[in-house]
C-alpha atoms as a PDB file:
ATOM      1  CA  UNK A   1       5.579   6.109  -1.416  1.00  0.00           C
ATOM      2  CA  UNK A   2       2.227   7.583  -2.477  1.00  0.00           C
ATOM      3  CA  UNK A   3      -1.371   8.144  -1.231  1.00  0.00           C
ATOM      4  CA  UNK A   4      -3.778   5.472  -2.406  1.00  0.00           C
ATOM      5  CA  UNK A   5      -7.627   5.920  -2.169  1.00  0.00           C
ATOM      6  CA  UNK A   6      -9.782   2.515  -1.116  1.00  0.00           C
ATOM      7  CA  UNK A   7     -12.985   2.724  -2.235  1.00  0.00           C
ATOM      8  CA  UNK A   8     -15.505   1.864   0.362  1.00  0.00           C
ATOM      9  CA  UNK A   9     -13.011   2.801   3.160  1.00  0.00           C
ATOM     10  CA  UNK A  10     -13.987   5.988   4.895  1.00  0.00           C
ATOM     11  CA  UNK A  11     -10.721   6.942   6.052  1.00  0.00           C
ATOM     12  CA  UNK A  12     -11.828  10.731   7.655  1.00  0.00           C
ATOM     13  CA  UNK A  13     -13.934   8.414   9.816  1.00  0.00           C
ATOM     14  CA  UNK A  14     -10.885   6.552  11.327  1.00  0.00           C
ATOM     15  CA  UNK A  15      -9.831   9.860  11.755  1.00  0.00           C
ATOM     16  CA  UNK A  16     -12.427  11.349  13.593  1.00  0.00           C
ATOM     17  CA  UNK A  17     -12.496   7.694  16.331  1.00  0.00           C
ATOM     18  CA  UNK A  18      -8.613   8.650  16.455  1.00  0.00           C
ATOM     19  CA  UNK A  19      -9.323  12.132  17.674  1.00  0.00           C
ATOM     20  CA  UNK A  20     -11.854  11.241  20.280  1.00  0.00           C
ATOM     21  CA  UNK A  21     -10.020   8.448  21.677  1.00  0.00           C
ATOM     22  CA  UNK A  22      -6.819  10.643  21.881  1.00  0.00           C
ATOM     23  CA  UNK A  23      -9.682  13.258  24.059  1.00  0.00           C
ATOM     24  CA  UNK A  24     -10.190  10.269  25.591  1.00  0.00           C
ATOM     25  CA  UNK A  25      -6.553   9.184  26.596  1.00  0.00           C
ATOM     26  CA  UNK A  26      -5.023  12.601  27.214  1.00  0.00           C
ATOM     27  CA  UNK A  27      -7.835  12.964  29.644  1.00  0.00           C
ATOM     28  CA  UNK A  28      -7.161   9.819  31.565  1.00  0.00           C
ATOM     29  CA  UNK A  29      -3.230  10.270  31.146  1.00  0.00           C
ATOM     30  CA  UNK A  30      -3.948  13.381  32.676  1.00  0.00           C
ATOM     31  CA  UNK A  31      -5.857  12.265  35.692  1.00  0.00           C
ATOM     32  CA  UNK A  32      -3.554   9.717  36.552  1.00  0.00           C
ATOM     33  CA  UNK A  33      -0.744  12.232  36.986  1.00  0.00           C
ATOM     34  CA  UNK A  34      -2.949  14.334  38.965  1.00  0.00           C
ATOM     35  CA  UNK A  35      -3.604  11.194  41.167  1.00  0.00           C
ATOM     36  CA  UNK A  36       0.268  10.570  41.435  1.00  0.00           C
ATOM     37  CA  UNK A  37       1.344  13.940  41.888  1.00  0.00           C
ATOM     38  CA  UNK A  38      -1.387  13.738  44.835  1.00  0.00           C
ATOM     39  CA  UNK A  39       0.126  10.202  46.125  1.00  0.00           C
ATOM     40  CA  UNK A  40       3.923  11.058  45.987  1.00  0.00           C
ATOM     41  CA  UNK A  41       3.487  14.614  46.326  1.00  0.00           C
ATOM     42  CA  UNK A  42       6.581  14.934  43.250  1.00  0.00           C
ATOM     43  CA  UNK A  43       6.211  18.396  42.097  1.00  0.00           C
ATOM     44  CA  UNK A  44       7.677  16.961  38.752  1.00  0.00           C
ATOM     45  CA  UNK A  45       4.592  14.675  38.155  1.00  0.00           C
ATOM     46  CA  UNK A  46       2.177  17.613  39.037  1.00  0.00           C
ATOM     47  CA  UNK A  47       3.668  20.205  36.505  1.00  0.00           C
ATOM     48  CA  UNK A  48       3.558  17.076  33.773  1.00  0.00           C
ATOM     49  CA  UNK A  49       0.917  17.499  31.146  1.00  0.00           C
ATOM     50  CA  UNK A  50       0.425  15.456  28.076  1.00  0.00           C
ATOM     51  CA  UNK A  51      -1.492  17.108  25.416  1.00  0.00           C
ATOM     52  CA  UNK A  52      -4.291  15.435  22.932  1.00  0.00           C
ATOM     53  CA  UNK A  53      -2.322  16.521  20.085  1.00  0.00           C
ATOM     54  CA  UNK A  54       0.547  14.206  20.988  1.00  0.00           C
ATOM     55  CA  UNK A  55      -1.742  11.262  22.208  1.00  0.00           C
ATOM     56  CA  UNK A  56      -3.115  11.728  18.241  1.00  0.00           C
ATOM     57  CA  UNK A  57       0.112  11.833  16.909  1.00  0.00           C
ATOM     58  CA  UNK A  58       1.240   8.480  18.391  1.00  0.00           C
ATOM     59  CA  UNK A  59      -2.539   7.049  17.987  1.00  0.00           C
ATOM     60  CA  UNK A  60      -1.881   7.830  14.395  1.00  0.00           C
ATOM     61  CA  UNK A  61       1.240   6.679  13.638  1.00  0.00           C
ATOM     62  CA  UNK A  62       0.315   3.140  15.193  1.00  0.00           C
ATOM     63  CA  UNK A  63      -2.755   2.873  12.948  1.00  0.00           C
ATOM     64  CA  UNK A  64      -0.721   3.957   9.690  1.00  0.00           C
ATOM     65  CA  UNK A  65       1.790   1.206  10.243  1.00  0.00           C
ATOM     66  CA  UNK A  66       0.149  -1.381  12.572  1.00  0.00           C
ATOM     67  CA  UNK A  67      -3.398  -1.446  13.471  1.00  0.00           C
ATOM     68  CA  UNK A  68      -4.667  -0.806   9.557  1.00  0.00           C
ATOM     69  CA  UNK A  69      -3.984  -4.616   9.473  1.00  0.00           C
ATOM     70  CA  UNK A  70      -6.269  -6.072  11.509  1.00  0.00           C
ATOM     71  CA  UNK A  71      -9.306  -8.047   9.821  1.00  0.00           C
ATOM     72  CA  UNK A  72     -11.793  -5.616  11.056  1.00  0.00           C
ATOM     73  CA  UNK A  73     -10.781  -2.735   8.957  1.00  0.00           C
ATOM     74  CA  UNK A  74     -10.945  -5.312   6.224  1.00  0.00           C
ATOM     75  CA  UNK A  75      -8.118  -3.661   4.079  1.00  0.00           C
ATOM     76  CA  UNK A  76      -6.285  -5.831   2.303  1.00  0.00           C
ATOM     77  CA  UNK A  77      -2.398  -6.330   3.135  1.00  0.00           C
ATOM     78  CA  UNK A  78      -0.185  -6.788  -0.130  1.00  0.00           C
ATOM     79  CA  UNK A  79       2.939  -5.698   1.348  1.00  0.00           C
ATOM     80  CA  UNK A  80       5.563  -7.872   0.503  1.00  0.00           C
ATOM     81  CA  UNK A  81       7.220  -9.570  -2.326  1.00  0.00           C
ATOM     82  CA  UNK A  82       5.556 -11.202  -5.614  1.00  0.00           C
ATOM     83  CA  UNK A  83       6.894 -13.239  -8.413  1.00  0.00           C
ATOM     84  CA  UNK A  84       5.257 -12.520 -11.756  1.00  0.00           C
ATOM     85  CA  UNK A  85       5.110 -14.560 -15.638  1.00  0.00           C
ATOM     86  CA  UNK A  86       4.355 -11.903 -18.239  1.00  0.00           C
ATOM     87  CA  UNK A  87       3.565 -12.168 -21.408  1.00  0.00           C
ATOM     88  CA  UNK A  88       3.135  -9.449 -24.064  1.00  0.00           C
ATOM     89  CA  UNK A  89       0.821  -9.628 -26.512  1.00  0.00           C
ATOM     90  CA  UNK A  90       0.198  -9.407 -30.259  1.00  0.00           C
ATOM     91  CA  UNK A  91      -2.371  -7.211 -31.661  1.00  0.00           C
ATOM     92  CA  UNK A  92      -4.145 -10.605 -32.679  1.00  0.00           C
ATOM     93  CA  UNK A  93      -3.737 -12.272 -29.108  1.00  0.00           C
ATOM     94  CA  UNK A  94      -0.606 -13.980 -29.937  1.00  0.00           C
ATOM     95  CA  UNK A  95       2.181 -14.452 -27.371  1.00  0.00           C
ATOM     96  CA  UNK A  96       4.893 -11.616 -28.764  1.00  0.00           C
ATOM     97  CA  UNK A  97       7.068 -11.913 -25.962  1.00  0.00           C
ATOM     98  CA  UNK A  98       7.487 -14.743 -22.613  1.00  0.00           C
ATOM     99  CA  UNK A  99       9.202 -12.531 -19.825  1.00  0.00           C
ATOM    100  CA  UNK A 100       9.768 -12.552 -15.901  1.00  0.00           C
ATOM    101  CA  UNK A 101      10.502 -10.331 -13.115  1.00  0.00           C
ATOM    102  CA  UNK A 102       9.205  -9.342  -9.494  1.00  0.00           C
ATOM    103  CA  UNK A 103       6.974  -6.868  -7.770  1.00  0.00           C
ATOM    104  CA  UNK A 104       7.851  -5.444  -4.279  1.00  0.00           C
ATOM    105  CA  UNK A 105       4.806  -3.571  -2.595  1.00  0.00           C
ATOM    106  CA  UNK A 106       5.211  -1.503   0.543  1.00  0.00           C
ATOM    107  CA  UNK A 107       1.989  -0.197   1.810  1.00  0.00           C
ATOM    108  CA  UNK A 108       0.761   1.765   5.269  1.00  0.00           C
ATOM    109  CA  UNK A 109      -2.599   2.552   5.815  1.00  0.00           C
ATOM    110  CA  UNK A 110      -2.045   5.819   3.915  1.00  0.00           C
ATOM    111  CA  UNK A 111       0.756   4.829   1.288  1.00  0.00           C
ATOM    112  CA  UNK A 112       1.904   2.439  -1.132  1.00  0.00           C
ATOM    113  CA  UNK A 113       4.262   1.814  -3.641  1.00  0.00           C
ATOM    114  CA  UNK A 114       4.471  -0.765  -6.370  1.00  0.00           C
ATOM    115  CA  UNK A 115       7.839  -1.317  -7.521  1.00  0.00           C
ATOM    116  CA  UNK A 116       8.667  -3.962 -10.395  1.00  0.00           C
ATOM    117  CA  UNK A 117      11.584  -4.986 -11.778  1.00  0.00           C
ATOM    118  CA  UNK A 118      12.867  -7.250 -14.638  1.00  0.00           C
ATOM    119  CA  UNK A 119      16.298  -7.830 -15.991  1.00  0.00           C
ATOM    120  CA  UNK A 120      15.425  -5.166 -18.635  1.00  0.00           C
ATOM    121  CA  UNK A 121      13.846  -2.450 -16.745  1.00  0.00           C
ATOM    122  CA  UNK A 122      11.850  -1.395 -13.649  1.00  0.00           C
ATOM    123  CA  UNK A 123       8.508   0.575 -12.853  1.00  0.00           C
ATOM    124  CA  UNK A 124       7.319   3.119  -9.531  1.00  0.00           C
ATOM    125  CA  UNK A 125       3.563   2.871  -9.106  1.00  0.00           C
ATOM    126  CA  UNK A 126       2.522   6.871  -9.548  1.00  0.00           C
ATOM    127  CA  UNK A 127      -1.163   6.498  -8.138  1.00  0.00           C
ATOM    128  CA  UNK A 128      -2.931   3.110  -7.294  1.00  0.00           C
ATOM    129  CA  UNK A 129      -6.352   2.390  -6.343  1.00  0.00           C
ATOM    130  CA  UNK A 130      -8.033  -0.997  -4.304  1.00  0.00           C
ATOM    131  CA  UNK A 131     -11.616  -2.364  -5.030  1.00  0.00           C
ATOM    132  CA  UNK A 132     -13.229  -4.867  -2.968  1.00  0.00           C
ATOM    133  CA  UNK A 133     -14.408  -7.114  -5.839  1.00  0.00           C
ATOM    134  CA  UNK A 134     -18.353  -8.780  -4.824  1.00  0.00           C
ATOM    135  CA  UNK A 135     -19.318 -12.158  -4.696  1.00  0.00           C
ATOM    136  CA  UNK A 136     -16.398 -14.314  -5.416  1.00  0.00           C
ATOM    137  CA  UNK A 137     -13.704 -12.415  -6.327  1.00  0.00           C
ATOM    138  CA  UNK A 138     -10.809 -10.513  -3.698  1.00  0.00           C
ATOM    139  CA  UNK A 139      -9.197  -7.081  -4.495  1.00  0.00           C
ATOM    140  CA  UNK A 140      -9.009  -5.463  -7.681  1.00  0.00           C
ATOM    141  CA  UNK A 141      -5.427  -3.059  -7.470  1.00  0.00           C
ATOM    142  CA  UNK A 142      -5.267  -0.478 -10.397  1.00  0.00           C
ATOM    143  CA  UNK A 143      -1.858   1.664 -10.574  1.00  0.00           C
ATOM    144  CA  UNK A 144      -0.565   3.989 -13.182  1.00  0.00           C
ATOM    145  CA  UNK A 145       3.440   3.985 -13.344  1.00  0.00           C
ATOM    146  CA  UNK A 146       6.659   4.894 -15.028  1.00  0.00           C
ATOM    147  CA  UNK A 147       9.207   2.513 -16.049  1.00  0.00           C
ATOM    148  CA  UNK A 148      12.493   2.936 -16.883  1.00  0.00           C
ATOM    149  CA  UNK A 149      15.400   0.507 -18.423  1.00  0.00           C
ATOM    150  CA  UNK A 150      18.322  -0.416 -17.161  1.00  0.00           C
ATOM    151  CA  UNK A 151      21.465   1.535 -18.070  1.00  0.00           C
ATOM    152  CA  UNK A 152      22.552  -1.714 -20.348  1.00  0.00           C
ATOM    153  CA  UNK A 153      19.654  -1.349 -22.338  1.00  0.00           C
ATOM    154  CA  UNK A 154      18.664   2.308 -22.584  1.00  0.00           C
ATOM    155  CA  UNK A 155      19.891   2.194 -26.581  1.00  0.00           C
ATOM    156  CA  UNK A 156      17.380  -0.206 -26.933  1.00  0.00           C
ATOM    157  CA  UNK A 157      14.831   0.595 -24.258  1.00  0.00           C
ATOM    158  CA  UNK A 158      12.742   3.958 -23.761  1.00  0.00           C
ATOM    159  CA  UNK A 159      11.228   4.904 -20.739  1.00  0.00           C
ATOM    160  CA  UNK A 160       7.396   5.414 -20.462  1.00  0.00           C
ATOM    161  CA  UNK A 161       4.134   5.458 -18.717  1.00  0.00           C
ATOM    162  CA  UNK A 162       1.623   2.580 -18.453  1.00  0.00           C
ATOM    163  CA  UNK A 163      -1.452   1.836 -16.382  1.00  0.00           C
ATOM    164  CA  UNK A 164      -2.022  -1.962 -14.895  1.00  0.00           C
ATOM    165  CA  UNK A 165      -4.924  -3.893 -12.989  1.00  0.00           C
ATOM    166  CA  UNK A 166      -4.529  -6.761 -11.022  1.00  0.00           C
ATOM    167  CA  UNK A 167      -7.233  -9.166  -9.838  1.00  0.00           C
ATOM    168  CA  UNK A 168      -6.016 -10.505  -6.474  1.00  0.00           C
ATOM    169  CA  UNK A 169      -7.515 -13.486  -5.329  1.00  0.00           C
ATOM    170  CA  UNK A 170      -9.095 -13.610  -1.499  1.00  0.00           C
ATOM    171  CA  UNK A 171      -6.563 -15.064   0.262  1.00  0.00           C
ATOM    172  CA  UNK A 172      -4.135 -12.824  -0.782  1.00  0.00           C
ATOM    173  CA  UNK A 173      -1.816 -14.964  -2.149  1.00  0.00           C
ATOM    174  CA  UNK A 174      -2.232 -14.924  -6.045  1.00  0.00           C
ATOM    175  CA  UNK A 175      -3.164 -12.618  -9.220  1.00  0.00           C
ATOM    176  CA  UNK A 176      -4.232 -11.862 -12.549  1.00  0.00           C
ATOM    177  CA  UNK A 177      -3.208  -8.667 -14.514  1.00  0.00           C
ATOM    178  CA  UNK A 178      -3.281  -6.932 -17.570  1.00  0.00           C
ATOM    179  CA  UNK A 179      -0.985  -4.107 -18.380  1.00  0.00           C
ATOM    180  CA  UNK A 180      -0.477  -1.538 -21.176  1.00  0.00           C
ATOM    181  CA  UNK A 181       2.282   0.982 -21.860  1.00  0.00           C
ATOM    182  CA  UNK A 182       1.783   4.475 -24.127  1.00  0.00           C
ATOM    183  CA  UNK A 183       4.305   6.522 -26.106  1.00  0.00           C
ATOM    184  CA  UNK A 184       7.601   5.232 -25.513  1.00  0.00           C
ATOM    185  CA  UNK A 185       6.797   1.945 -25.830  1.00  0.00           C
ATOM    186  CA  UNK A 186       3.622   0.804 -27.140  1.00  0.00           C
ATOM    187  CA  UNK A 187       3.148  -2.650 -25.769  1.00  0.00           C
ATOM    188  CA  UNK A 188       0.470  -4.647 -23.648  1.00  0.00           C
ATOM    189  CA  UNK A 189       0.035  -7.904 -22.166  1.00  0.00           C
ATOM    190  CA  UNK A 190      -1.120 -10.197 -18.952  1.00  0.00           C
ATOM    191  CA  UNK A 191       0.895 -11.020 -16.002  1.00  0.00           C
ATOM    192  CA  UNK A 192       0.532 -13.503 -13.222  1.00  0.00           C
ATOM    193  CA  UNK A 193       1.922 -13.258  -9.855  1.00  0.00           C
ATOM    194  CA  UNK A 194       2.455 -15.145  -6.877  1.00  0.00           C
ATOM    195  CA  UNK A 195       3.112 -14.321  -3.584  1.00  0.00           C
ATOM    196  CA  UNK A 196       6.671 -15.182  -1.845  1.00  0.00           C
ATOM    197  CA  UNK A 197       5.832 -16.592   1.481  1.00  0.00           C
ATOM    198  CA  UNK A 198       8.687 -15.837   4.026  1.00  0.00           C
ATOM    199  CA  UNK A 199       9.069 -18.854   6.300  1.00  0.00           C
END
């Protein structure tokens, strides 16, 4: 996985709530074990301390795989799997080539990584941006990557580099993209994808 910037998301502001509630927490963690040490008289409880550092480390880790999700933030979830319909173009417009495949995102609040895969080859997102989109469109998801072919058709096949843009709709569920690879293997075309919805 890879950073990912979200533009509009202030992320060193999450970071600074994160530190003052972890002040916040140690301090009450710490009075509480004062207040038990002073109850049971345990000498264990009394020489127990629990620094702010830690309380941010677990504060941290819960928002970067947990708490990121929740509608307030209002950062989009993609995680999960996606079927996609390609087609690659002509130079005129003309459909050059029908193909298929799928696209497995996993994303944290800090990482993500777009993997697709088609019977031919597969691509690892390299950097990716999201966009909240105005008015009525969703998320906009821009990623550069490098794909590679399968070892059955590396004689026919070269790896390369590419850039892609997806328009994802509001409810998550659907998208519209356009793609382009550079040397290695000049091609370009539109893809849709669909959401798999686990039951």
């Amino acid at each position: 996985m890879h950073d990912y910037a979200i533009f509009g998301h202030d992320r060193a502001l999450i970071g600074r709530w994160l530190g003052v509630t972890s002040i916040i927490i140690a301090g009450l963690i710490s009075q509480l074990l004062l207040n038990a040490y002073e109850w049971t008289g345990v000498e264990a409880i009394g020489k127990a301390t629990v620094t702010t550092a830690l309380v941010y480390f677990v504060l941290h880790w819960i928002f970067n795989h947990q708490m990121w999700k929740f509608p307030f933030f209002k950062i989009p979830n993609l995680e999960g799997e996606w079927t996609i319909e390609g087609k690659t173009l002509k130079e005129d417009g003309g459909i050059k080539q029908n193909w298929s495949g799928k696209i497995g995102i996993e994303q944290t609040w800090k990482d993500i990584v777009i993997h697709l895969k088609t019977d031919n080859s597969q691509s690892f997102s390299q950097t990716a941006t999201l966009e909240k989109q105005h008015g009525l469109g969703g998320w906009l998801l821009s990623y550069s990557y490098k794909n590679d072919p399968v070892t059955e058709q590396c004689h026919e096949l070269n790896s390369h580099k590419g850039y892609c843009q997806i328009e994802i709709d509001k409810d998550l569920k659907r998208g519209d993209a356009s793609y382009f690879n550079n040397n290695g293997r000049r091609t370009f075309g539109i893809m849709k994808i669909k959401k798999v919805e686990n039951d």
